[in-house]
Protein backbone atom coordinates (compact mmCIF):
# COMPACT_ATOMS: atom_id res chain seq x y z
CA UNK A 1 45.34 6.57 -17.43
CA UNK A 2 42.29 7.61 -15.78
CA UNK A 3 43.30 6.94 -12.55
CA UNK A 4 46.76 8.94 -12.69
CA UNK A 5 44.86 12.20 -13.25
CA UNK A 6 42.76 11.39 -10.89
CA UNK A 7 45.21 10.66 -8.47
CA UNK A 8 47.58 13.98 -9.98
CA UNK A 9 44.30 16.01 -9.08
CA UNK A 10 43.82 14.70 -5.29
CA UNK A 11 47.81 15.64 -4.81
CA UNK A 12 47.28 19.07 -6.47
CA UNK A 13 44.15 19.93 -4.25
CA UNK A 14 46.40 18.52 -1.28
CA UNK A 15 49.30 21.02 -2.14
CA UNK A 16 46.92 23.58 -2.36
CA UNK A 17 45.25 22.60 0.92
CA UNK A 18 49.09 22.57 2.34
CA UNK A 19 49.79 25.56 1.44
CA UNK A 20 46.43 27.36 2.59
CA UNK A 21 46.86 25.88 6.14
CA UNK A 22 50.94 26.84 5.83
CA UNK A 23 50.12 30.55 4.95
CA UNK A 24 46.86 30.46 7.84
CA UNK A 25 49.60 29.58 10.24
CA UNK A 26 51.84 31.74 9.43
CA UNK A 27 49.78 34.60 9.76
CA UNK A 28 48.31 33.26 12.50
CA UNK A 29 51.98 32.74 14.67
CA UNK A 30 53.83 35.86 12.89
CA UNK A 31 50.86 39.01 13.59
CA UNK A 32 50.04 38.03 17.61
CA UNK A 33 54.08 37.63 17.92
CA UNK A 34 54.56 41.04 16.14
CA UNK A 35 52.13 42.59 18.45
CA UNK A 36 52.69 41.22 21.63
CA UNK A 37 56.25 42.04 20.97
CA UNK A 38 55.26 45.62 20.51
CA UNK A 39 52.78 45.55 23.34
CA UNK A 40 56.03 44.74 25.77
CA UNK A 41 58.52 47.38 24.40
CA UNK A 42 55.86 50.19 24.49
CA UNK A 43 54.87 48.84 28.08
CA UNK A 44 58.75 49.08 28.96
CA UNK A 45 58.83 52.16 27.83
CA UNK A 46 56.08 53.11 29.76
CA UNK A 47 57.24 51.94 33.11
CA UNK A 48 60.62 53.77 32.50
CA UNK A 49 59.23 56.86 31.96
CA UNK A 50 56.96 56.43 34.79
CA UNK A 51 57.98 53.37 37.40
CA UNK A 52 55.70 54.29 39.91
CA UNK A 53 52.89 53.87 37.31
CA UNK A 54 53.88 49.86 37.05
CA UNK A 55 51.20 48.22 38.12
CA UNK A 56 48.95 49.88 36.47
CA UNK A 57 50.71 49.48 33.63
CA UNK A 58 51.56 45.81 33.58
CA UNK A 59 47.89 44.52 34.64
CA UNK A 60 46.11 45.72 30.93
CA UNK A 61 49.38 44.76 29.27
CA UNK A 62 49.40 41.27 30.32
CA UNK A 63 45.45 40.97 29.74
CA UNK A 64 46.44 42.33 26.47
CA UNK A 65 48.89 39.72 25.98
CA UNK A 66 46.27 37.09 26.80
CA UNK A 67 43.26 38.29 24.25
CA UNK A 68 46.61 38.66 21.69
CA UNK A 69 47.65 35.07 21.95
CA UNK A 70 43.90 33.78 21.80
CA UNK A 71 44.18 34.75 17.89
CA UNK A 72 47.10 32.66 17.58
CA UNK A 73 45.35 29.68 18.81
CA UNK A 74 42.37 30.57 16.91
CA UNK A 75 44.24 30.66 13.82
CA UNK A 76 45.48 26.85 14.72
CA UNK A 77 42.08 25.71 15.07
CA UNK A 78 41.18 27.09 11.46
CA UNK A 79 44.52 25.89 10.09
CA UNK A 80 43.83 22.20 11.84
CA UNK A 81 39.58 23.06 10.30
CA UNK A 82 41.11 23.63 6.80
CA UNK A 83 43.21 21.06 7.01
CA UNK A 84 41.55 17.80 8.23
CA UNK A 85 37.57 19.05 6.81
């Protein structure tokens, strides 16, 4: 009997662990997609107000983009830290 709460308890921290890297990556995916969603419509609406201004539009905008989807992958590297530590 022992050993089945033992083994209930590993599967029950598991789950838990599951779900914590589930809800990192989530986070992690949903926020940088949110804002480098945003990012593009405001710089569309930039360059339509102004298309002579594109360049110096797009160049920040797509360095923005960059630095944005760096958090994503830092979010997989604590999801995969969480996960397999």
């Amino acid at each position: 009997m022992p050993e089945a709460a033992e083994a209930a308890q590993t599967a029950a921290g598991m789950l838990d662990k599951n779900l914590l890297v589930a809800a990192t990556m989530v986070l992690g995916a949903f926020m940088p997609a949110f804002s480098i969603g945003w990012m593009g419509s405001k710089a569309m609406e930039a360059i339509g107000r102004n298309p002579e201004a594109a360049s110096r539009i797009q160049t920040p905008m797509v360095l923005a983009v960059a630095f944005t989807e760096a958090i994503a992958i830092y979010s997989l590297v604590v999801a995969l830290i969480i996960k397999f530590v």
